[in-house]
Protein backbone atom coordinates (compact mmCIF):
# COMPACT_ATOMS: atom_id res chain seq x y z
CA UNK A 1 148.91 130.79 86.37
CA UNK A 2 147.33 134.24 87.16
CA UNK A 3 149.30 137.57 87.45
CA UNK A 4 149.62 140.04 89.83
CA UNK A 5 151.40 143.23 90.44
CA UNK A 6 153.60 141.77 87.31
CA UNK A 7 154.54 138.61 89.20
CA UNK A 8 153.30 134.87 87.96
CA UNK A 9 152.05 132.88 90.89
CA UNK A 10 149.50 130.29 91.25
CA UNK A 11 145.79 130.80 93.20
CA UNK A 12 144.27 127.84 95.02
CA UNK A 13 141.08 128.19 96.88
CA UNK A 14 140.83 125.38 99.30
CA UNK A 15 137.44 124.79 101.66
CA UNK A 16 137.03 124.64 105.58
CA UNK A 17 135.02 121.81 106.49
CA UNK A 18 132.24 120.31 109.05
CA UNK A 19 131.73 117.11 110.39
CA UNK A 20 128.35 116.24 110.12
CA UNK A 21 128.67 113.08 111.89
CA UNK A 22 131.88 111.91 114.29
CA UNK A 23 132.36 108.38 116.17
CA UNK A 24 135.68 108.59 118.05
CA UNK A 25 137.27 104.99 119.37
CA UNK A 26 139.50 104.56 122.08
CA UNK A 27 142.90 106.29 122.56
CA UNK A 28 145.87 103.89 120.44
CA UNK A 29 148.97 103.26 122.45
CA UNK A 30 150.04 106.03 120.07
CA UNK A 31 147.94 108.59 121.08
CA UNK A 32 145.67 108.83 118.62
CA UNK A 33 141.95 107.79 118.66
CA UNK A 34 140.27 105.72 115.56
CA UNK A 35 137.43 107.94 114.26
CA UNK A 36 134.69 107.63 111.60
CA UNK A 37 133.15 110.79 110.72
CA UNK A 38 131.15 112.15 107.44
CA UNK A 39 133.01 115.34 106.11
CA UNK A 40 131.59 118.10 104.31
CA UNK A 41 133.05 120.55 102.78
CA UNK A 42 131.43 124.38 102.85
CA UNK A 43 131.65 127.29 101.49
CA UNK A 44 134.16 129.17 103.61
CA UNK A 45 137.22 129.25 101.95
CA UNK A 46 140.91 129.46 102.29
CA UNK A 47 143.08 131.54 99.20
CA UNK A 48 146.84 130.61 99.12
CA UNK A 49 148.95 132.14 96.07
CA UNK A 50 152.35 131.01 95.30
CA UNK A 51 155.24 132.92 94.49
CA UNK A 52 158.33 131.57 92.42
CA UNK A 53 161.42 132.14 95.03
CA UNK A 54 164.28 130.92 96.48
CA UNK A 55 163.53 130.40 100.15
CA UNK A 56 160.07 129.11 101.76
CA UNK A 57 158.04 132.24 104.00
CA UNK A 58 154.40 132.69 104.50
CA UNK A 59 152.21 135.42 104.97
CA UNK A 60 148.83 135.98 105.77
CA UNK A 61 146.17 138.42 105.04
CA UNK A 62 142.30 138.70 105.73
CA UNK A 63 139.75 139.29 108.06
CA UNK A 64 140.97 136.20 110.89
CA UNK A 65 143.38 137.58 113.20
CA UNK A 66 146.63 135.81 112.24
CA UNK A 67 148.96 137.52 114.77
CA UNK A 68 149.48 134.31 116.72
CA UNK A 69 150.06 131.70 113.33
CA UNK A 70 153.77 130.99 112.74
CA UNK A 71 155.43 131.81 110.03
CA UNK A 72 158.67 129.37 110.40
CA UNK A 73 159.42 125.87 109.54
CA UNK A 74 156.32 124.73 112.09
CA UNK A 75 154.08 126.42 109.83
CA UNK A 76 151.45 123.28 108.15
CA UNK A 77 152.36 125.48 104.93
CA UNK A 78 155.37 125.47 104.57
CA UNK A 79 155.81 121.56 105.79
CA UNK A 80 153.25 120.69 102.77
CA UNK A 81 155.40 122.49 100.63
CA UNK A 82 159.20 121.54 101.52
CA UNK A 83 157.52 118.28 101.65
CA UNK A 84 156.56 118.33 98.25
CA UNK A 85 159.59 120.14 97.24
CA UNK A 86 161.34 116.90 98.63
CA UNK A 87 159.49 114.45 97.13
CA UNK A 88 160.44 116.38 93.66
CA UNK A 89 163.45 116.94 93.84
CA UNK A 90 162.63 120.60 93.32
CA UNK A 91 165.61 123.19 94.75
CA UNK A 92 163.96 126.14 94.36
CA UNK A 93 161.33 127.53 96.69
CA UNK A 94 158.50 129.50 97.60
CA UNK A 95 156.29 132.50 98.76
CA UNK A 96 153.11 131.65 100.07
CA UNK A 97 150.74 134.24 100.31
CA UNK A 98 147.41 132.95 102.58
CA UNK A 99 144.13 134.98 102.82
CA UNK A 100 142.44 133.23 105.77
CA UNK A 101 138.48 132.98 106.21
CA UNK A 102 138.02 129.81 107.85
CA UNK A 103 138.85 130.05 111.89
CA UNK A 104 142.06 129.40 113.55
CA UNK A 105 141.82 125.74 115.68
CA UNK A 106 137.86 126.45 114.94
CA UNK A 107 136.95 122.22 114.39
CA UNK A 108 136.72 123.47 110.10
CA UNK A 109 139.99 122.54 109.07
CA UNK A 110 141.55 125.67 107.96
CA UNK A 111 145.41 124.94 108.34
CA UNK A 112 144.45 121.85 106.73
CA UNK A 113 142.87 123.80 103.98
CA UNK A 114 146.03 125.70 103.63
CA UNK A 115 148.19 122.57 103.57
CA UNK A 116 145.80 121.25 100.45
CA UNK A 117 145.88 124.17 98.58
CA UNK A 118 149.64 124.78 99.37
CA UNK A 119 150.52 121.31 97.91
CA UNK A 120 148.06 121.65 94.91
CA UNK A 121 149.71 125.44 94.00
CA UNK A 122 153.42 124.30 94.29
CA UNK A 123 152.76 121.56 92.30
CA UNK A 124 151.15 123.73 89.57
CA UNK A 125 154.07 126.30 90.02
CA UNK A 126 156.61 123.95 89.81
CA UNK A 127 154.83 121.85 87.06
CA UNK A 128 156.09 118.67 88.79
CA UNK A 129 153.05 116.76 87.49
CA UNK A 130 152.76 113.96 90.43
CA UNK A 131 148.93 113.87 90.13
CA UNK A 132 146.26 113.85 92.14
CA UNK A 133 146.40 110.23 93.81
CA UNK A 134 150.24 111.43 94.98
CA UNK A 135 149.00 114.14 96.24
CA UNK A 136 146.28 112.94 98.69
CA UNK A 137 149.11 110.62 99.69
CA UNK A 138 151.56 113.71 100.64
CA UNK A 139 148.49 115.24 102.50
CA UNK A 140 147.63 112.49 104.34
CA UNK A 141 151.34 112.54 106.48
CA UNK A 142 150.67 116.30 107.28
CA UNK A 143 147.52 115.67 109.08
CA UNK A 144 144.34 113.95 108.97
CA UNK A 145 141.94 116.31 107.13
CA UNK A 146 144.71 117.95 104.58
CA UNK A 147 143.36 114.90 102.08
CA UNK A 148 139.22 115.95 102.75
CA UNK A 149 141.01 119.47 102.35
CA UNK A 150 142.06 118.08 98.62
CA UNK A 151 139.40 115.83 97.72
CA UNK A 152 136.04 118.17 98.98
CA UNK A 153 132.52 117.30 98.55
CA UNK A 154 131.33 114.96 100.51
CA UNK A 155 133.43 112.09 102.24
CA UNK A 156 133.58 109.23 104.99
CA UNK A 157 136.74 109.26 106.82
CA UNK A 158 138.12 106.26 108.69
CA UNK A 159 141.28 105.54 110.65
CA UNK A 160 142.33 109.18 111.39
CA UNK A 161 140.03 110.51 109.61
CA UNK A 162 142.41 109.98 106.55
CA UNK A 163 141.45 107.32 104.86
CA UNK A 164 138.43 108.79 102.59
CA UNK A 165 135.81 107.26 100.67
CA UNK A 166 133.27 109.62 98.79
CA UNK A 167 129.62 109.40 99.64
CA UNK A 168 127.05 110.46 97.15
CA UNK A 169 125.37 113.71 98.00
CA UNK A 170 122.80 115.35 96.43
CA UNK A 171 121.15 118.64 96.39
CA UNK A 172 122.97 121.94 99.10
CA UNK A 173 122.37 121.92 102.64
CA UNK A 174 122.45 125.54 104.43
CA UNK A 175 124.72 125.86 107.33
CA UNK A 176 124.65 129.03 109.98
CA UNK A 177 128.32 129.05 111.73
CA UNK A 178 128.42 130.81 115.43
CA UNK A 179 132.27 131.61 115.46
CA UNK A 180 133.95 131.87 118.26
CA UNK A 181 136.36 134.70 119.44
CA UNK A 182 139.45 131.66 120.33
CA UNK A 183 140.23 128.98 119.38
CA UNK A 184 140.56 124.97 121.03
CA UNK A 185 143.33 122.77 121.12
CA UNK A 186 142.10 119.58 119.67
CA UNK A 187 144.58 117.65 122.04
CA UNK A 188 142.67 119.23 124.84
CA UNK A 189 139.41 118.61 123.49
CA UNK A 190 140.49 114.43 122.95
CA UNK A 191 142.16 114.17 126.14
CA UNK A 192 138.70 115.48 127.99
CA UNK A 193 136.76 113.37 125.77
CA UNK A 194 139.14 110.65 127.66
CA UNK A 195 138.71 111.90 131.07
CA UNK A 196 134.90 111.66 130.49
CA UNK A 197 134.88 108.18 129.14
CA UNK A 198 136.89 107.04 132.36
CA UNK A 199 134.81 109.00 135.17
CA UNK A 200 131.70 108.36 133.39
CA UNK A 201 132.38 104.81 131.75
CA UNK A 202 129.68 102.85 134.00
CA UNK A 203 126.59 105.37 132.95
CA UNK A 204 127.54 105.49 129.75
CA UNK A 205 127.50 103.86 126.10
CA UNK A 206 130.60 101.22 125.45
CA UNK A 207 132.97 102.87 123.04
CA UNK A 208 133.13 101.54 119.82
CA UNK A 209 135.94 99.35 119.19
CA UNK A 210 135.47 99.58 115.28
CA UNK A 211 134.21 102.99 115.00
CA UNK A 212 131.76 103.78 112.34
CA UNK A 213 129.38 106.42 111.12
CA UNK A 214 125.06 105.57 111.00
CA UNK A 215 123.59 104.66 107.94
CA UNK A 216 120.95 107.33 108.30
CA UNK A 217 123.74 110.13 107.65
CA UNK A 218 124.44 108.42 104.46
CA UNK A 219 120.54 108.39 103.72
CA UNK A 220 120.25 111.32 104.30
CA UNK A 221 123.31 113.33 102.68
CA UNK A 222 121.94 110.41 99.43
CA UNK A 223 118.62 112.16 99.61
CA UNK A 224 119.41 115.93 100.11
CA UNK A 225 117.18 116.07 102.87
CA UNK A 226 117.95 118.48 105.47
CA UNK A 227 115.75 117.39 108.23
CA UNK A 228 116.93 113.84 107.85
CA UNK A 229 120.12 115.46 108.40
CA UNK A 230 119.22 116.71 111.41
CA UNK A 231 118.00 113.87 112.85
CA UNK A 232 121.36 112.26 112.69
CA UNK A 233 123.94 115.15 113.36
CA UNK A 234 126.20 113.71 116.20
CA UNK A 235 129.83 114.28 117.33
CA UNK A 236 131.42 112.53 120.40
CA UNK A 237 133.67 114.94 121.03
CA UNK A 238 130.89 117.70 121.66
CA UNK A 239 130.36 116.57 125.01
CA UNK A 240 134.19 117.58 125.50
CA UNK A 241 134.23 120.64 123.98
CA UNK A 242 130.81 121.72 126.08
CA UNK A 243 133.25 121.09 129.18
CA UNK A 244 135.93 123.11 128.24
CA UNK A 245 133.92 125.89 126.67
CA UNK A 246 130.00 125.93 128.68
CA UNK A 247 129.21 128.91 126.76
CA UNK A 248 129.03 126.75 123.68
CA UNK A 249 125.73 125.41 125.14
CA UNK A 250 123.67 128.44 124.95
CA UNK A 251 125.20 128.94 121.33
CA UNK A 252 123.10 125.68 120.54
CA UNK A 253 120.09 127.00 122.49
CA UNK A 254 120.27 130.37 120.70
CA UNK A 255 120.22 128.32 117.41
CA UNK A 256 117.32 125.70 118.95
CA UNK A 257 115.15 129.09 119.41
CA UNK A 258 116.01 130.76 116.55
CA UNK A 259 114.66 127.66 114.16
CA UNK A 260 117.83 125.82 113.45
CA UNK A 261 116.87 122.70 112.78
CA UNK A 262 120.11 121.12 114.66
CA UNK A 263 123.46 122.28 115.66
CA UNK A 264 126.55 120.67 116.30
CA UNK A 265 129.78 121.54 117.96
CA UNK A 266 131.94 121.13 114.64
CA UNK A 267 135.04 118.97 114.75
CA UNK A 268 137.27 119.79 118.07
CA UNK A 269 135.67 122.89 118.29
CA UNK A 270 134.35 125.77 119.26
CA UNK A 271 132.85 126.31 116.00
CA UNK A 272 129.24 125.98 116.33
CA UNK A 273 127.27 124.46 112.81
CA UNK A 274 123.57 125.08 112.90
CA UNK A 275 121.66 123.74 109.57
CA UNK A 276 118.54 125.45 108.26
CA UNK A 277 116.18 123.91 106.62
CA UNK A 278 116.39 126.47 103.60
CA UNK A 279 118.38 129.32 101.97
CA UNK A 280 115.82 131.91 103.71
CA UNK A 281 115.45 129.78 106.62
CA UNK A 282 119.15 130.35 106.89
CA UNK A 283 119.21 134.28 106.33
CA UNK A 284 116.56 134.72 108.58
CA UNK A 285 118.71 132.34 111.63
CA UNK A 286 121.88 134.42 110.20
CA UNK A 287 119.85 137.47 111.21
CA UNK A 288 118.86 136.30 114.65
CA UNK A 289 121.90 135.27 115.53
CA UNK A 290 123.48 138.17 114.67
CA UNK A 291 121.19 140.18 116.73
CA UNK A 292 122.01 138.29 119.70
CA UNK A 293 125.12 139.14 119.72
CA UNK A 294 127.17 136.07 117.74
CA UNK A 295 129.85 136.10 115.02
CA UNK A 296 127.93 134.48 111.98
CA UNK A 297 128.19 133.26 108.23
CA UNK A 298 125.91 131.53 106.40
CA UNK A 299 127.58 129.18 104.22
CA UNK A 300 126.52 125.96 101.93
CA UNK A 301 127.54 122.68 101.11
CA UNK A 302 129.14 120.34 99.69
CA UNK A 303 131.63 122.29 97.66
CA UNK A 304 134.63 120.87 95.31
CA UNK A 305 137.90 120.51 96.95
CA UNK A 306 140.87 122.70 96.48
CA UNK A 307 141.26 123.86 93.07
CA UNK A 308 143.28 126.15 91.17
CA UNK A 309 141.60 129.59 90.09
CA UNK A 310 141.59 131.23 87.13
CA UNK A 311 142.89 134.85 86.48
């Protein structure tokens, strides 16, 4: 518990994430597609502190413009908390107060950050004690990357991208983000990955039926090795998002001739990931990047999952 302004609340600091590597299957009867990807999680981080109350509200503060976000039951915040509240048994409610860093439908995960952290600071300011496992459980019927959101590091997700199992990572890789000024609706971005597939479906690879992620990614987050890395970076829904959005494309060729060793589109997009091969490699792409006219942070990873702070 921390204190502020006289008033006990709990602060968790959650992490956006990037997928390094993402194999997409075909669309279920459901809807849905069957993905593997390799998460990881950076250093661009969400802040939610919870308030004791008697009602659930939200509100948001930071440099992202949060103007459009909702603030009402549709809010992922608020369902990851009346969810837990539920599950609990707990009557009483909550204040969430969210200082957001990570972009809004930017392919990093940030409402799913919020989500994470959300159900990780109720349950410390309502002491209901379900543990961790429960937890990742709770997060995993709010949307597919609330668990990564939780767990952090460094993870394989199958099925929805849900089902997690950690990979071994070892030493930081440096990450360059091009931001983009709006968002993408990941709906949009899956349905044109669809709309490819069928127009395109004679020139191009079979889909996977059982969709994994290469070996090589795992070699290479194993050995720390950035250019490996690089080698290996892939996301099927890029093509998509390079559709919707063709100014993405000269993002990656701004990075390509500013020494980024790779970029990727990250997630759904439009949030562009370009790894350096160094700490000053990366300052020095921040720097060109930045001249050129991009939005840009330089940010590291893996990082833990949400956690609660200190005071």
């Amino acid at each position: 518990m921390s204190d502020l302004h006289g008033v006990p609340h709990v602060h968790v600091r959650a992490p956006g994430k990037i997928n390094v590597y993402m194999n997409v299957g075909r669309r279920r009867s459901d809807g849905y597609h069957d993905v593997a990807t390799a998460y990881q999680a950076v250093s661009l981080f969400e802040d939610v502190r919870a308030f004791p109350s008697d009602t659930f509200s939200v509100a948001f503060n930071g440099p992202i413009d949060t103007r459009g976000l909702p603030t009402d039951r549709s809010n992922l915040a608020i369902k990851a908390a009346r969810m837990l509240a539920k599950k609990t048994g707990i009557t009483s409610g909550v204040h969430l107060q969210i200082e957001k860093n990570v972009p809004i439908s930017g392919g990093m995960g940030g409402g799913s950050a919020d989500a994470a952290a959300t159900l990780l600071a109720c349950d410390h300011l309502w002491q209901t004690d379900i543990g961790r496992d429960e937890l990742v459980k709770l997060a995993a019927k709010l949307g597919a990357d609330v668990p990564f959101s939780l767990v952090g590091g460094t993870a394989i997700g199958t099925g929805r991208g849900d089902s997690l199992s950690p990979a071994l990572a070892k030493g930081t890789f440096h990450w360059v983000l091009a931001l983009a000024d709006e968002g993408m609706s990941t709906p949009e971005v899956y349905g044109e990955l669809d709309a490819h597939r069928a127009k395109h479906a004679a020139d191009i690879a079979p889909i996977d039926e059982t969709p994994s992620v290469d070996t090589g990614v795992l070699q290479a987050i194993r050995a720390g090795d950035a250019q490996l890395l690089a080698d290996v970076l892939h996301n099927d829904l890029q093509v998509a998002a390079l559709h919707l959005r063709p100014e993405l494309t000269r993002t990656l060729e701004v990075g390509d001739d500013n020494g980024a060793l790779a970029g990727i589109v990250s997630g759904s997009g439009p949030t562009i990931a370009l790894l350096a091969s160094s700490a000053e490699a990366a300052i020095d792409l921040q720097v060109s990047l930045a001249a050129s006219g991009l939005a840009v942070k330089h940010v590291t990873g893996p990082v833990a999952g949400a956690r609660v702070m200190e005071a």
